[in-house]
Protein backbone atom coordinates (compact mmCIF):
# COMPACT_ATOMS: atom_id res chain seq x y z
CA UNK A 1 -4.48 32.66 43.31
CA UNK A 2 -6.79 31.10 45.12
CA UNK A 3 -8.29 27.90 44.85
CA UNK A 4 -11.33 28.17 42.76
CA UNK A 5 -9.36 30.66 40.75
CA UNK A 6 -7.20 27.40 39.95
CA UNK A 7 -10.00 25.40 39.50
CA UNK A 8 -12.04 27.66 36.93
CA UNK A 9 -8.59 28.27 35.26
CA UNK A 10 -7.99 24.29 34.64
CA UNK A 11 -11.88 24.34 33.37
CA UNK A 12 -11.19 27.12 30.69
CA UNK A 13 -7.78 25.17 29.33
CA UNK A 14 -9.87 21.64 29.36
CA UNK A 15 -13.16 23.55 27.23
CA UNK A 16 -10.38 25.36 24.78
CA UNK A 17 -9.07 21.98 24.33
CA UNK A 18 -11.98 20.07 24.13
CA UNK A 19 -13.55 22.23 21.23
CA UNK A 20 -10.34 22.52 19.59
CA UNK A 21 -10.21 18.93 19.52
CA UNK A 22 -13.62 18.45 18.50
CA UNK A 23 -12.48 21.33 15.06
CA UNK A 24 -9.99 18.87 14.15
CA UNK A 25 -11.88 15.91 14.37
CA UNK A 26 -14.84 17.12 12.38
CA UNK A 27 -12.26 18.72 10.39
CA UNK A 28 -10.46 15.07 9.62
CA UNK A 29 -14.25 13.99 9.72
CA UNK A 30 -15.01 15.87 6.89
CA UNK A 31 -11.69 15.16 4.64
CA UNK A 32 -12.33 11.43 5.08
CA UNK A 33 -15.68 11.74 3.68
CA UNK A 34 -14.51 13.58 0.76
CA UNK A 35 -12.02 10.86 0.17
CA UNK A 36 -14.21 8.08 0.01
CA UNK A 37 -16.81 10.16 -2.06
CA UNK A 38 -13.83 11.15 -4.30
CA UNK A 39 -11.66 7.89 -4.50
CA UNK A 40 -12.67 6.85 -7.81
CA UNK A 41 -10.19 9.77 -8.89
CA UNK A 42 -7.30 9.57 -6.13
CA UNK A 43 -6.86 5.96 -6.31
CA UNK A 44 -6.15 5.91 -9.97
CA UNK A 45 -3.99 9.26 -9.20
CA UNK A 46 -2.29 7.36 -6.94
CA UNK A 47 -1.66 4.31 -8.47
CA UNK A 48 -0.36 6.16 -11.57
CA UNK A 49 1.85 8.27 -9.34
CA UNK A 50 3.69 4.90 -8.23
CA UNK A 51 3.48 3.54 -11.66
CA UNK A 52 5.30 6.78 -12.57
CA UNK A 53 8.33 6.44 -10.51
CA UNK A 54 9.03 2.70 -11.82
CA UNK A 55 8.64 3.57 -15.54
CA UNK A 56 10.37 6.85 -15.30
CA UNK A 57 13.75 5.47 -16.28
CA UNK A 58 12.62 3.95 -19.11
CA UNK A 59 10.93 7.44 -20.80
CA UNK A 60 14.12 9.24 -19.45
CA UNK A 61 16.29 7.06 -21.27
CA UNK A 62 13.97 7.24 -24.67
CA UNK A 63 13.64 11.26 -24.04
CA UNK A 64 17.51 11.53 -24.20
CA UNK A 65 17.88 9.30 -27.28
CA UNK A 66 15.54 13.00 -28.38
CA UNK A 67 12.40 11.03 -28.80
CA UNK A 68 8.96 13.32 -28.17
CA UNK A 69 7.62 12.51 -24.85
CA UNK A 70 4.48 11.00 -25.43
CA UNK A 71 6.34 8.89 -27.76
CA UNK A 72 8.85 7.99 -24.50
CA UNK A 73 5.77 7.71 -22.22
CA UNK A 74 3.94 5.42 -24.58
CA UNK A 75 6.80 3.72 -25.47
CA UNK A 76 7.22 2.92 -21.29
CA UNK A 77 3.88 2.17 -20.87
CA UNK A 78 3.88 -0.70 -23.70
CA UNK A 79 6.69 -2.04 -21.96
CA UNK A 80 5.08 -2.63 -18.72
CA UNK A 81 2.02 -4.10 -20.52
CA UNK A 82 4.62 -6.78 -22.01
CA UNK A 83 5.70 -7.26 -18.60
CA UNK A 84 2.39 -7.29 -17.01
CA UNK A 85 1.05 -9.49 -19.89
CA UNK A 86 3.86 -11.58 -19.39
CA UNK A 87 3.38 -12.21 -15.67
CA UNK A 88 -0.39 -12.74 -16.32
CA UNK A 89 0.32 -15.54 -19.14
CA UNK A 90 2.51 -17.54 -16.98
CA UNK A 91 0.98 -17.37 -13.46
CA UNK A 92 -2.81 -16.73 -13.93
CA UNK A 93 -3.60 -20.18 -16.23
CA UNK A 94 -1.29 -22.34 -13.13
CA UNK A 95 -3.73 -20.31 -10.47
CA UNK A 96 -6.55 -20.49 -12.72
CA UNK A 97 -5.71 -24.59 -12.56
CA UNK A 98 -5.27 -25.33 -9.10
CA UNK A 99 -7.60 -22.99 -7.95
CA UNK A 100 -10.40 -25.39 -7.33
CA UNK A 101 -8.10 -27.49 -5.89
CA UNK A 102 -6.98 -24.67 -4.00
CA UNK A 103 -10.58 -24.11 -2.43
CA UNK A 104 -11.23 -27.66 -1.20
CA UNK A 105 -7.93 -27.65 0.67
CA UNK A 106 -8.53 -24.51 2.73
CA UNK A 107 -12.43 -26.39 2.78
CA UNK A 108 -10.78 -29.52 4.14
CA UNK A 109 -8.82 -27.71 6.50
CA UNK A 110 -11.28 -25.54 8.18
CA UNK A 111 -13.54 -29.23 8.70
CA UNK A 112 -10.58 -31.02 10.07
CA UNK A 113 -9.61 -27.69 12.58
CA UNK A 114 -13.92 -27.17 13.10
CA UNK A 115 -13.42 -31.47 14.44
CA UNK A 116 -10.53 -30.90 16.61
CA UNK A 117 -12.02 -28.14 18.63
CA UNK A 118 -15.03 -30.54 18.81
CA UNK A 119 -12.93 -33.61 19.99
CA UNK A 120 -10.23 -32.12 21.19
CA UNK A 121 -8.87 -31.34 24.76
CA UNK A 122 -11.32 -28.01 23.87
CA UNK A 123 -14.67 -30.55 23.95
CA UNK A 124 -16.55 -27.46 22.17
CA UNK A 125 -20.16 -28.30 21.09
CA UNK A 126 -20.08 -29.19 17.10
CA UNK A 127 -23.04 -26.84 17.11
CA UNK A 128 -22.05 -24.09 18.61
CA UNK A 129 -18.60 -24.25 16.03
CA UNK A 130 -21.37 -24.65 13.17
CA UNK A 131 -23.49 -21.71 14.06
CA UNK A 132 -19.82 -19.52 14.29
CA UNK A 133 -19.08 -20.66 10.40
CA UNK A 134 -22.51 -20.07 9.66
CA UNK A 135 -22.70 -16.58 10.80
CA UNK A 136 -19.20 -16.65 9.05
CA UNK A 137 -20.75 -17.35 5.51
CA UNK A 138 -23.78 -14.86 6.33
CA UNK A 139 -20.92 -12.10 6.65
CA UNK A 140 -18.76 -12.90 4.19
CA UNK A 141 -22.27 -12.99 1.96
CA UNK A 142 -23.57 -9.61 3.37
CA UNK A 143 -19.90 -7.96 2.93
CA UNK A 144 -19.68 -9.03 -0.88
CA UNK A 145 -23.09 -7.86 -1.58
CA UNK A 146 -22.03 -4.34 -0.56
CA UNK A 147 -19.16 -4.57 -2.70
CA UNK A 148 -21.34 -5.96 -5.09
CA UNK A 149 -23.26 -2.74 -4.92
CA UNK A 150 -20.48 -0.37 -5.64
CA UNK A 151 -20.21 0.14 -1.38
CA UNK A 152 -21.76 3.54 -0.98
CA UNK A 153 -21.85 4.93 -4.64
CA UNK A 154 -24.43 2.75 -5.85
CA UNK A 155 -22.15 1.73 -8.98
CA UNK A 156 -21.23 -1.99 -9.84
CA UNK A 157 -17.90 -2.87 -8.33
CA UNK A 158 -16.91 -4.02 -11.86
CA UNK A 159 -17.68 -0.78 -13.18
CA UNK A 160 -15.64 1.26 -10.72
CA UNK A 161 -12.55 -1.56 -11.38
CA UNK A 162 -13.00 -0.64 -15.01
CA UNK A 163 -12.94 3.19 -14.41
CA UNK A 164 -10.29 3.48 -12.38
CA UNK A 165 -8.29 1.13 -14.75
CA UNK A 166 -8.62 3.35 -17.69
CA UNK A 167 -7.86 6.35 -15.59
CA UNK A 168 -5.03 5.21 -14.16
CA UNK A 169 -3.82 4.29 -17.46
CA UNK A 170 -4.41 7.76 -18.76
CA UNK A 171 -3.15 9.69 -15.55
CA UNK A 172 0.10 7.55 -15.66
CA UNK A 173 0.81 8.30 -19.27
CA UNK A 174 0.34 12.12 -19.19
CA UNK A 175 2.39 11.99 -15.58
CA UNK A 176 5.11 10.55 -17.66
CA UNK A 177 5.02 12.79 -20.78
CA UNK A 178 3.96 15.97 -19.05
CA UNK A 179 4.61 15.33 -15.67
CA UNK A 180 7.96 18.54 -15.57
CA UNK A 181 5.05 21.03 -16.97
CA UNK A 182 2.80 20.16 -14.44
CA UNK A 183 5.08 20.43 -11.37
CA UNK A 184 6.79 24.23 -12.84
CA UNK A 185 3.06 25.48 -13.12
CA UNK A 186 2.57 24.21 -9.50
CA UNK A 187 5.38 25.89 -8.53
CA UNK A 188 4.67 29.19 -10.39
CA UNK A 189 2.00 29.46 -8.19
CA UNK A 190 3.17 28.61 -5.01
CA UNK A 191 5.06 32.00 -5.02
CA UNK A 192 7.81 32.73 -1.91
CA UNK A 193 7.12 29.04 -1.11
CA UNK A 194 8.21 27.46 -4.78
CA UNK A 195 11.44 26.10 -2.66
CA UNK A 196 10.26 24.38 -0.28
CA UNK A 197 7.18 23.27 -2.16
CA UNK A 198 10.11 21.77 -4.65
CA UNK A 199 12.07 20.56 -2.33
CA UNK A 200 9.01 18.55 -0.23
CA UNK A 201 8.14 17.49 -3.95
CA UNK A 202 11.53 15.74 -4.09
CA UNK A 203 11.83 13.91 -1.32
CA UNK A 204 8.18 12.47 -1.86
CA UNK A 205 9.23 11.29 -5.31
CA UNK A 206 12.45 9.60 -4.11
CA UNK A 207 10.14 8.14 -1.05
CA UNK A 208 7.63 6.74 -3.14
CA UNK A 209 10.10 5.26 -5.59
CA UNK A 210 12.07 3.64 -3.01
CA UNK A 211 8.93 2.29 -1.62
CA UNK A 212 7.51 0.71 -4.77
CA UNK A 213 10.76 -0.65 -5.76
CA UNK A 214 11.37 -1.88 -2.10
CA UNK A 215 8.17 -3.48 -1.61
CA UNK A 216 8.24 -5.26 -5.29
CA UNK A 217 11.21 -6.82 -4.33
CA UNK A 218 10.43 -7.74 -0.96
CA UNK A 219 7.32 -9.74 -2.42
CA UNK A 220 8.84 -11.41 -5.09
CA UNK A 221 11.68 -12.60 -2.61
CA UNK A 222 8.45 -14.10 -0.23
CA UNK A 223 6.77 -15.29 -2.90
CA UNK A 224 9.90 -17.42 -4.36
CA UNK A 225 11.23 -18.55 -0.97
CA UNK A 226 7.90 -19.55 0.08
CA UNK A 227 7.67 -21.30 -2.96
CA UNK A 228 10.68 -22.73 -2.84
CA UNK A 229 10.31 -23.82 0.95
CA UNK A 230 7.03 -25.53 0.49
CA UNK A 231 8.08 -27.27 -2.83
CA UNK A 232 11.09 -29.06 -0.79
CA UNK A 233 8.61 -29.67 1.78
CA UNK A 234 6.26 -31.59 -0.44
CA UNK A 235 3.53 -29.37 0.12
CA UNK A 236 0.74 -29.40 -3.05
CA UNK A 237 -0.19 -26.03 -4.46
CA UNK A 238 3.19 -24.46 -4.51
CA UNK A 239 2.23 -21.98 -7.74
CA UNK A 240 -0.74 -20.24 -6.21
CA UNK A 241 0.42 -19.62 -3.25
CA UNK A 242 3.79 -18.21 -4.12
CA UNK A 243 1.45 -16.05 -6.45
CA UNK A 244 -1.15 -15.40 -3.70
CA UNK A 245 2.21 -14.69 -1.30
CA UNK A 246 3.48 -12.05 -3.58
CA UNK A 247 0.35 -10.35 -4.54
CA UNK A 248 -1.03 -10.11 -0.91
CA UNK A 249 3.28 -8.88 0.37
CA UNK A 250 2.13 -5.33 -0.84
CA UNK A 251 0.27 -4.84 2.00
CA UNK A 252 2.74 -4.68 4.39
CA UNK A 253 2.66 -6.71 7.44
CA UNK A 254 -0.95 -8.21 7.03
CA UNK A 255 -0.46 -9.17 3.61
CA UNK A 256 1.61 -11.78 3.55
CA UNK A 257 0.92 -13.38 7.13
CA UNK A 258 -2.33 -13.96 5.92
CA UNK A 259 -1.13 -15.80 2.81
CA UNK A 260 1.31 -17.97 4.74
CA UNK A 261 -2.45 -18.55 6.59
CA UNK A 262 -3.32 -20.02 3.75
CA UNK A 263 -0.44 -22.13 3.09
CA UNK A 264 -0.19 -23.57 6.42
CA UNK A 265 -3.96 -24.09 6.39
CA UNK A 266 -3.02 -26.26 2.72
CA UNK A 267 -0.44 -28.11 4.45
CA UNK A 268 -2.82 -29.25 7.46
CA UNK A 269 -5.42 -30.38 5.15
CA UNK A 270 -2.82 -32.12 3.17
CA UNK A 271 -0.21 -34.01 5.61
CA UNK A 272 -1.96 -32.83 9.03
CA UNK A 273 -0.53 -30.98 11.94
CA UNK A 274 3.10 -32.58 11.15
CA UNK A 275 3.02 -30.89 7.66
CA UNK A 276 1.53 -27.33 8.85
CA UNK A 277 3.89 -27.47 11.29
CA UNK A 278 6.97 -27.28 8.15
CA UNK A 279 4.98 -24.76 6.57
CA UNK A 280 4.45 -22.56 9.46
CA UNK A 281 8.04 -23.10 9.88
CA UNK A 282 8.96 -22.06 6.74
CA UNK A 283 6.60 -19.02 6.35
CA UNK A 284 8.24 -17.23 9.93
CA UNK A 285 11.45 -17.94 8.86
CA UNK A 286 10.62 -15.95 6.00
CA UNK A 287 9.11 -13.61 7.58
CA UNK A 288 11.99 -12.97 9.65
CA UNK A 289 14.22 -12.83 6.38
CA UNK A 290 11.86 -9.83 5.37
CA UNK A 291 11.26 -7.92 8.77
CA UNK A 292 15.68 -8.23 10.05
CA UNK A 293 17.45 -7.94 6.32
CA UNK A 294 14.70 -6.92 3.22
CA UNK A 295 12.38 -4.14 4.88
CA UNK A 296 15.22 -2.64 6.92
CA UNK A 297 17.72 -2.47 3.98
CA UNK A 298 14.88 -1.89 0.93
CA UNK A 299 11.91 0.10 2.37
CA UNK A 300 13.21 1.31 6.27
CA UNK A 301 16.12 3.52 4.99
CA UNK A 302 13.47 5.77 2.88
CA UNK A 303 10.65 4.88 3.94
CA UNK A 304 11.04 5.52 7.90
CA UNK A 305 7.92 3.97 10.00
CA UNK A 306 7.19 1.91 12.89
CA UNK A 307 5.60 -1.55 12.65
CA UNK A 308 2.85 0.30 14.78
CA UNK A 309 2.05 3.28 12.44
CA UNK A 310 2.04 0.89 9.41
CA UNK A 311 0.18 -1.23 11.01
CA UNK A 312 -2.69 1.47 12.07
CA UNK A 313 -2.05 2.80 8.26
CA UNK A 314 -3.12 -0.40 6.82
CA UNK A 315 -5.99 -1.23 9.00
CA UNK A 316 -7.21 2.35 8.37
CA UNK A 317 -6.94 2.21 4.46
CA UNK A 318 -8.35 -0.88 4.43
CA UNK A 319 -11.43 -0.04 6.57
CA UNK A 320 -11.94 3.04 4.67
CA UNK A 321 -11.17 1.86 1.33
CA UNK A 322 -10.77 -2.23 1.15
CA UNK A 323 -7.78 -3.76 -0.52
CA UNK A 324 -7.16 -0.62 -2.52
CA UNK A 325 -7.01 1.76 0.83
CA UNK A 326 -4.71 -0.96 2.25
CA UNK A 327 -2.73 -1.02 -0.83
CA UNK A 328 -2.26 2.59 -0.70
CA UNK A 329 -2.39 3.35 2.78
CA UNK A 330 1.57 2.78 3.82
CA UNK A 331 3.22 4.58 0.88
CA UNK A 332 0.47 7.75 1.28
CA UNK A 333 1.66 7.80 5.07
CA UNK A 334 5.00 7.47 3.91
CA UNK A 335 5.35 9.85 1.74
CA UNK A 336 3.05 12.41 3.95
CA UNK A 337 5.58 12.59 6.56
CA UNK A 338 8.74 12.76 4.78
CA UNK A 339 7.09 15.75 3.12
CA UNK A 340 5.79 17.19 6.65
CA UNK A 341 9.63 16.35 8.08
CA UNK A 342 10.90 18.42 4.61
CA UNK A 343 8.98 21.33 5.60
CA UNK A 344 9.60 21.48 9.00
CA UNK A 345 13.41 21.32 8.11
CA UNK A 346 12.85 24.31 5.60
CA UNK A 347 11.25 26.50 8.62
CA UNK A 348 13.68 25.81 10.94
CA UNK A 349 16.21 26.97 8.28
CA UNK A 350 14.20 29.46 7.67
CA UNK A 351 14.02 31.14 11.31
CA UNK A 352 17.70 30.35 11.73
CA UNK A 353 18.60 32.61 8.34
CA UNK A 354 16.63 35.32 9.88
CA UNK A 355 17.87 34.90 13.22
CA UNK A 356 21.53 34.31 12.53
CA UNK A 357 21.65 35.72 9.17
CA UNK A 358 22.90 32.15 7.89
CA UNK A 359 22.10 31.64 4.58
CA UNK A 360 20.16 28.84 3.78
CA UNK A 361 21.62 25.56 2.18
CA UNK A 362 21.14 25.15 -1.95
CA UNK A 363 17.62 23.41 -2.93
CA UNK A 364 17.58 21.88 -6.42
CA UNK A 365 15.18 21.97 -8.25
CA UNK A 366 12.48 18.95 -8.72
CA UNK A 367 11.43 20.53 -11.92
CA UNK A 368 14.51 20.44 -13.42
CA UNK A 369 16.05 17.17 -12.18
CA UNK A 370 16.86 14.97 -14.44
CA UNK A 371 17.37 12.39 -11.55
CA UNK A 372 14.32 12.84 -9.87
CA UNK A 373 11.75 14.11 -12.40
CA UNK A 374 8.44 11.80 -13.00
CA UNK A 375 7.68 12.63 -16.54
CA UNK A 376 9.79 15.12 -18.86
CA UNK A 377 8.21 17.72 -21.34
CA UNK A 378 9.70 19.94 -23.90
CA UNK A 379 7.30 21.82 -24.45
């Protein structure tokens, strides 16, 4: 083969790759569209999906005491509304309190870091650091106006939150009372495949439970040592932040280094740079509590991803869908490859059956498991 042979050869394999990369990119193109255009529906899908897997042992346990199952699913649901109204009556009025307090802290802290970059060994011109924050408050101003807006549908932000709140309410009570009906007539129709469709089923269930249970108690562990940490330390505001720490924890590794942000920035504007320096103290040394001993022992043995692909995951969700994308993004990744790993486990069984004449190992059945099931139905 001669040289220009070679050469037009090593053309032909760069254009077929080229345009097949170009398919899959308008083909991922075209997916992402349809799931911002459609997320009114998935997120509350979603949501109601990881509701599902915490409130599943409660309807289990009512189902085998024989009672109906919307009478177990409502009967779950009511219970996490007594938690959740619970939570809300002992943490929001303490946030509710401080939170003006709250606001003239991080104020106070931004002026006294805006001064020391001023006066400091960094001699920056005062009005150059002005124009930054003002082009700062112009963004922040533009950005909420689009949310404002209802981002691209055109409908009020507080109308979507209160859509997507009823629906997830609904989806996660028929998941939990019908939830087994819903999964057999999936599998009736996924013919020769029901197995492995079962099987991938399963081990996204037990991945998304372990996540959500995980990740709960990873942020309520931040949120009280935090708490705890900054309390000893004399630092004001303990409440909010321990309930900013664990609300922002579920997004995984952005989440709760920006609230420790915020309590360091409290602690500057409260005992200067000797006090941040405590509470920045504090906050890694939690943070390396979670990331060596609670992530590796309560999310990592399930839930098997690298700080970089959770990482990208969040970033993505949230720059596709905000704080709900970012919410969602880890456990949808999560769950997305344990399934892809099931089914490329179930192939390669597969081929080695028909090669080797092995049979395959037992698969039981999601649909039937009492273990494993997200909502039971008798009928």
């Amino acid at each position: 083969m001669d040289a220009a042979t070679g050469r037009r050869l090593t053309l032909d394999r760069a254009a077929g790759f080229t345009w097949r990369a170009l398919v899959v990119l308008a083909g991922v193109g075209v997916a992402g569209w349809l799931l911002l255009r459609l997320r009114i529906v998935l997120m509350p899908a979603l949501l109601a999906l990881m509701l599902a897997t915490v409130l599943r042992p409660v309807a289990s346990a009512m189902r085998v005491k024989g009672a109906p199952p919307a009478l177990a699913a409502l009967v779950a649901m009511l219970v996490a509304f007594v938690v959740f109204a619970a939570a809300v009556a002992a943490a929001v009025p303490a946030f509710i309190a401080d939170a003006g307090e709250l606001s003239t802290g991080l104020s106070k802290a931004v002026d006294d870091i805006q001064a020391w970059l001023a006066s400091g060994p960094f001699g920056i011109d005062p009005a150059q650091l002005e124009g930054v924050r003002e082009d700062l408050r112009n963004a922040q101003g533009s950005a909420g106006g689009v949310v404002r807006s209802g981002v691209s549908s055109g409908v009020p932000v507080a109308v979507q939150i209160l859509t997507q709140t009823i629906l997830t309410v609904i989806f996660t009570f028929f998941v939990l009372k019908d939830g087994r009906r819903m999964w057999a007539w999936l599998l009736q129709r996924s013919g020769a495949n029901s197995r492995t469709v079962d099987r991938m089923g399963q081990v996204s269930m037990e991945t998304l439970g372990n996540y959500v249970r995980g990740i709960t108690l990873t942020a309520a562990v931040d949120a009280v040592f935090i708490g705890l940490g900054f309390y000893l330390a004399g630092i004001p505001l303990v409440v909010p932040i321990a309930i900013l720490t664990f609300i922002a924890a579920f997004i995984p590794v952005v989440g709760a280094a920006v609230a420790g942000l915020v309590g360091v920035l409290i602690a500057l504007a409260d005992g200067g740079l000797t006090k941040a320096a405590i509470a920045l103290g504090i906050v890694l040394l939690v943070q390396q509590l979670e990331g060596n001993l609670l992530q590796p022992v309560l999310v990592g043995r399930r839930v098997s991803l690298h700080p970089v692909v959770t990482l990208a995951a969040v970033t993505v969700g949230g720059t596709l869908g905000g704080i709900g994308g970012a919410f969602v993004a880890v456990p949808v990744v999560a769950v997305s490859y344990r399934a892809l790993e099931e089914l490329r486990l179930a192939r390669a069984a597969a081929r080695r059956e028909q090669e080797l004449g092995e049979p395959a190992a037992p698969e039981r059945s999601f649909a039937g498991s009492t273990r494993l099931e997200v909502g039971a139905s008798r009928g």
